[in-house]
Protein backbone atom coordinates (compact mmCIF):
# COMPACT_ATOMS: atom_id res chain seq x y z
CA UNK A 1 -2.35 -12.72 -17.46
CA UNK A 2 0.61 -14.83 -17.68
CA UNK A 3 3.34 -12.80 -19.19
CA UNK A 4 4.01 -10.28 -21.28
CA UNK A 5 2.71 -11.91 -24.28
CA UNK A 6 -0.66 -12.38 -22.90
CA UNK A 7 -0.44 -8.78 -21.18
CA UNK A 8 -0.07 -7.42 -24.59
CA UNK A 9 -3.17 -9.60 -25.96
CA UNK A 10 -4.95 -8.82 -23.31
CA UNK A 11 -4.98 -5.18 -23.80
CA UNK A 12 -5.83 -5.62 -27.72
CA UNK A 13 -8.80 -7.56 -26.52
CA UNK A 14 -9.66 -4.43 -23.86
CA UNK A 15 -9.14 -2.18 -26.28
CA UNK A 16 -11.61 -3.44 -29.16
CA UNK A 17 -14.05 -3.74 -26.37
CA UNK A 18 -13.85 -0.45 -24.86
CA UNK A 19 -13.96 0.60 -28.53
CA UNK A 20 -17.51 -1.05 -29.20
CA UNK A 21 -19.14 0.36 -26.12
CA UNK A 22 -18.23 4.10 -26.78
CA UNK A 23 -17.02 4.93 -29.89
CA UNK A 24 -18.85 4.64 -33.17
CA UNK A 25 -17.77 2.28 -36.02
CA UNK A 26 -16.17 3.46 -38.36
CA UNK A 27 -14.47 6.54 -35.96
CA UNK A 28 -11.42 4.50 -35.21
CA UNK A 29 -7.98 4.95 -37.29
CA UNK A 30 -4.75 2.67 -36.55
CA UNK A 31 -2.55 4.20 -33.91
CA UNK A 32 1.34 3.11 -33.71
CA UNK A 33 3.22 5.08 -31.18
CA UNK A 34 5.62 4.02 -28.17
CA UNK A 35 4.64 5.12 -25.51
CA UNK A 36 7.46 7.22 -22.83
CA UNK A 37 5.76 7.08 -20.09
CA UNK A 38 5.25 9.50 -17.39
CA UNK A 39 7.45 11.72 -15.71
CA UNK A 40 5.53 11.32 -12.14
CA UNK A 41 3.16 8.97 -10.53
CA UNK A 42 -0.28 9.67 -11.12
CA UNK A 43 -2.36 11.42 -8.07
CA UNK A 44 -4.94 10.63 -6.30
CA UNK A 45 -8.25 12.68 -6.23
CA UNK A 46 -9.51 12.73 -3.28
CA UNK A 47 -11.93 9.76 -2.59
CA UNK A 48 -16.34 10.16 -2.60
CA UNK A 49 -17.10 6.52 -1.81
CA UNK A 50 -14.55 4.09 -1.37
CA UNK A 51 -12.26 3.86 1.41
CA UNK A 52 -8.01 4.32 1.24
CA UNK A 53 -7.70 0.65 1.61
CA UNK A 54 -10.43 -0.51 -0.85
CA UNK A 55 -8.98 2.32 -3.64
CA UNK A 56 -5.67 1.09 -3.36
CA UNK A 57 -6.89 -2.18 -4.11
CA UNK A 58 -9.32 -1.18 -6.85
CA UNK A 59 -6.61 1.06 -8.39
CA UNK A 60 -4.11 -2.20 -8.62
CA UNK A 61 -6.75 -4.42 -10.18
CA UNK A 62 -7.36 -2.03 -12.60
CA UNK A 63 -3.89 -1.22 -13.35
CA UNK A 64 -3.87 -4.97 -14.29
CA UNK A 65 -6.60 -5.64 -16.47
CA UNK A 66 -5.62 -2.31 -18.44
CA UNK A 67 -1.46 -2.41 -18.14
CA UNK A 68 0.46 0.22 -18.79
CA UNK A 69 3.16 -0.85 -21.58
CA UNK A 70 4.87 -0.35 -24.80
CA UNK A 71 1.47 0.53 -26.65
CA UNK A 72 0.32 3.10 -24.61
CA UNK A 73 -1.04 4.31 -21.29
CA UNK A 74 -3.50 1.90 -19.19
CA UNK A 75 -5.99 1.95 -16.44
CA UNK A 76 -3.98 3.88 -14.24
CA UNK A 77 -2.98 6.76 -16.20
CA UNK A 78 -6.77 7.05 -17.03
CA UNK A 79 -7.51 7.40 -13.44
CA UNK A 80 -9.98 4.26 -14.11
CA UNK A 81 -10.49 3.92 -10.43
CA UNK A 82 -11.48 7.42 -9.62
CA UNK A 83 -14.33 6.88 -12.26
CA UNK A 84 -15.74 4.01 -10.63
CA UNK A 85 -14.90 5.12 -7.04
CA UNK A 86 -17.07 8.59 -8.09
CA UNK A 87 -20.18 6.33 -10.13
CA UNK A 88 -20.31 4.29 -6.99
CA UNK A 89 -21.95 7.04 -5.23
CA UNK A 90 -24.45 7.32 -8.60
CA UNK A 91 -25.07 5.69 -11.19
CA UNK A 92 -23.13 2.50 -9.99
CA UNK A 93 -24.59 2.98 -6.05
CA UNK A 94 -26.41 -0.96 -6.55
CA UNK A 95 -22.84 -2.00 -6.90
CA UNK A 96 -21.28 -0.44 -3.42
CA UNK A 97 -21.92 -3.60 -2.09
CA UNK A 98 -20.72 -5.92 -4.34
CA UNK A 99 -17.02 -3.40 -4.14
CA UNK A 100 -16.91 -3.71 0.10
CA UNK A 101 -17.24 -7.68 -0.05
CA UNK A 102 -15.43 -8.48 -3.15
CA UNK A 103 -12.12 -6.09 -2.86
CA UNK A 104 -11.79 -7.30 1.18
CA UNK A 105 -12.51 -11.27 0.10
CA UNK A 106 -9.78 -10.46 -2.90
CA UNK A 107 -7.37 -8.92 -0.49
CA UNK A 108 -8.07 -11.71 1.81
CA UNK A 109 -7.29 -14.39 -0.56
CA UNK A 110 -4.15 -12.08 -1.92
CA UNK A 111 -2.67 -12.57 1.69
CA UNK A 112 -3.37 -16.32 2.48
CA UNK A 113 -2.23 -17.52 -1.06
CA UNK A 114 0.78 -15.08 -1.48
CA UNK A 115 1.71 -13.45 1.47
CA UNK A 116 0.47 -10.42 0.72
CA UNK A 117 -2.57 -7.65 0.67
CA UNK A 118 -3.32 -7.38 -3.59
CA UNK A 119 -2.00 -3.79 -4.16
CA UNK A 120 1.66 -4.82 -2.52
CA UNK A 121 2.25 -7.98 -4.64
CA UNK A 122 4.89 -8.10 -8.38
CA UNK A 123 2.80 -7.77 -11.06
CA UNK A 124 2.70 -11.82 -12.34
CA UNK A 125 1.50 -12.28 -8.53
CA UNK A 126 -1.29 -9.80 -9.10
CA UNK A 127 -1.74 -11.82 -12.46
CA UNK A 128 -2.38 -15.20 -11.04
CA UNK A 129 -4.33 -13.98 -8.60
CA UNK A 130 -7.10 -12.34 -10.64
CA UNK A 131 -7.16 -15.40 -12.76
CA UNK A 132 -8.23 -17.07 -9.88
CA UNK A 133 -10.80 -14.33 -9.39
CA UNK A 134 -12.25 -14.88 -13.17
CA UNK A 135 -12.42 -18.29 -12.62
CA UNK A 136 -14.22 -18.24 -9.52
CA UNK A 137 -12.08 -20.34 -7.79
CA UNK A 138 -11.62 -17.55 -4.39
CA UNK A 139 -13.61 -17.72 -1.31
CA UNK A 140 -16.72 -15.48 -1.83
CA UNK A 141 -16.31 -14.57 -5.33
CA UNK A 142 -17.70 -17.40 -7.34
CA UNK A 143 -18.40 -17.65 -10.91
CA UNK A 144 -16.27 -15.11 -11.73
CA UNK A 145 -19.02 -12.43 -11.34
CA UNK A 146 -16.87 -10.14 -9.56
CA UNK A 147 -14.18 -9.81 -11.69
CA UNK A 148 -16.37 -8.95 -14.83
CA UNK A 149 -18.03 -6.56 -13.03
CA UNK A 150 -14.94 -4.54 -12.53
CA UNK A 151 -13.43 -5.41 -15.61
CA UNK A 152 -16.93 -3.95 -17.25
CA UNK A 153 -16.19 -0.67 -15.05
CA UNK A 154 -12.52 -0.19 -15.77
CA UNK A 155 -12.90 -0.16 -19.63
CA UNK A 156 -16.25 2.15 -18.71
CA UNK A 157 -13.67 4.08 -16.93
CA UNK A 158 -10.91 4.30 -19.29
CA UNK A 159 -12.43 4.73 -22.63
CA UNK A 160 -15.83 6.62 -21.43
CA UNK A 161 -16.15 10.36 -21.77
CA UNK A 162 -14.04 12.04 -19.42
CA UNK A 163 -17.00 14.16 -17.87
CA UNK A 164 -17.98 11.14 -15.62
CA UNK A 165 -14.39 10.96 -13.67
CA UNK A 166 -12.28 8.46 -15.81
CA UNK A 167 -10.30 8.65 -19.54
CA UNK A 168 -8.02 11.25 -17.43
CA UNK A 169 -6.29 13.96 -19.98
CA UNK A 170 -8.36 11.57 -22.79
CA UNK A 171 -5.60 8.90 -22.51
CA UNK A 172 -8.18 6.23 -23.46
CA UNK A 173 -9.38 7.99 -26.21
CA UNK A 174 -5.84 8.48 -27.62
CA UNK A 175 -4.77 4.91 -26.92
CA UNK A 176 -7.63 3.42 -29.53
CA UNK A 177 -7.12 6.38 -32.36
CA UNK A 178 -11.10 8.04 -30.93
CA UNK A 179 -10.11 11.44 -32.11
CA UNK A 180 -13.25 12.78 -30.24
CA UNK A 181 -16.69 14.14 -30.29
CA UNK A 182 -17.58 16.08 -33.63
CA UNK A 183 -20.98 18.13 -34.45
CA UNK A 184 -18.90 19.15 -38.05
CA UNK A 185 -16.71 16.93 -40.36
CA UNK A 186 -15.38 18.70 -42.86
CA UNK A 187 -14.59 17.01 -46.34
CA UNK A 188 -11.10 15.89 -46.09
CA UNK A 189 -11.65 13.99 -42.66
CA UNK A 190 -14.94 12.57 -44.37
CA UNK A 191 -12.20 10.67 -47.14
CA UNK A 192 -11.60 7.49 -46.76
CA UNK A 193 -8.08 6.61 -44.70
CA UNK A 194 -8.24 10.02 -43.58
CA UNK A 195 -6.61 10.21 -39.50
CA UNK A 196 -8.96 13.01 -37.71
CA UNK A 197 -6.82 15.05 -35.88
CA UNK A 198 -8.23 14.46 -32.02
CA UNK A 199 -9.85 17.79 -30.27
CA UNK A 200 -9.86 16.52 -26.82
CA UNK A 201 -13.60 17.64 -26.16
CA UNK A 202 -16.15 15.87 -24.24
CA UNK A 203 -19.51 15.48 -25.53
CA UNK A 204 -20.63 17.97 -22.82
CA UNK A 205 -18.96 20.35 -23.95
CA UNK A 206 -21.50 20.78 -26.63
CA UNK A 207 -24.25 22.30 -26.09
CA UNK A 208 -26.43 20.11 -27.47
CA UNK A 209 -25.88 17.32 -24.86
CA UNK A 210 -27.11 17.85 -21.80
CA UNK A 211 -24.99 16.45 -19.03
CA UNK A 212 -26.47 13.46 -17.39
């Protein structure tokens, strides 16, 4: 998280991981595109667990660790946050605590080191202070646990299926070539090289998975 150089490493190394954890080898093809970017900022759903102040913190970390740049859309544009802000209430509820304490002690240290609550500092600022996070080097945050707990949620978040809140308009699955859930490959996507065209479906809706 140094510069741009490391951003851009960074997100190959996000990328491959989110890549093991929900897709299956051998479904990924090379994707080369610039991306644009978007016309408008990306809203808001309204929020089932955290509060404004903790999702406009979680929403900046995670629009760190995943960046939006030159490859492709990030964290944000997968609405990363809203995943993890909607699991907290489920599947993630043992975690709720862990989010209250380590977003306000993050925040806290944000504002004595750099003058600033986390969400309102530049980018490199944002940067050093997360490295400080990973290394466990902030008041109550050590070892680093907190940060791999929501970097381990914000790739859940952008590369999971969309169903459970995050990988918004499948942005994640675009950015790492996933072209999607398929009951029926045909013979010319079964050759070797060939680039699936992606159909934007969850696995839910199939009928054969029942939604969890």
């Amino acid at each position: 998280m140094k510069g741009d150089d490391d951003s851009i490493s960074r997100r190959e190394l996000l990328k491959r991981a989110g890549a093991a954890a929900f897709v299956p080898v051998g479904a990924l093809v090379s994707v080369a595109r610039p991306f644009q970017g978007r016309d408008a900022a990306v809203a808001r759903e309204p929020l089932e667990t955290l509060t404004a102040a903790e999702a406009d913190t979680l929403e900046a970390v995670c629009a760190r660790l995943i960046p939006t740049d030159a490859n492709g859309p990030g964290a944000a544009e997968a609405r990363a946050a809203h995943y993890i802000d909607r699991a907290l209430g489920g599947a993630l509820k043992s975690s709720r605590q862990a989010y209250a304490s380590g977003l306000a002690a993050l925040d806290a240290f944000a504002s004595s080191s750099r003058g600033a609550r986390f969400a309102a500092l530049a980018p490199a600022d944002q940067d050093r202070v997360l490295q400080d996070v990973a290394a466990g080097a902030v008041p109550g945050l050590p070892n680093g646990t907190f940060f791999n707990l929501v970097r381990t949620h914000t790739i859940e978040g952008t590369f999971g299926d969309p169903y459970y809140g995050g990988n918004a308009g499948f942005v994640g699955w675009d950015l790492i070539g996933y072209p999607g859930v398929r009951t029926i490959v045909n013979a010319d996507e079964q050759r070797l090289g060939a680039a699936a065209k992606p159909n934007h479906k969850s696995a839910y809706d199939y009928g054969m998975f029942k939604k969890a």
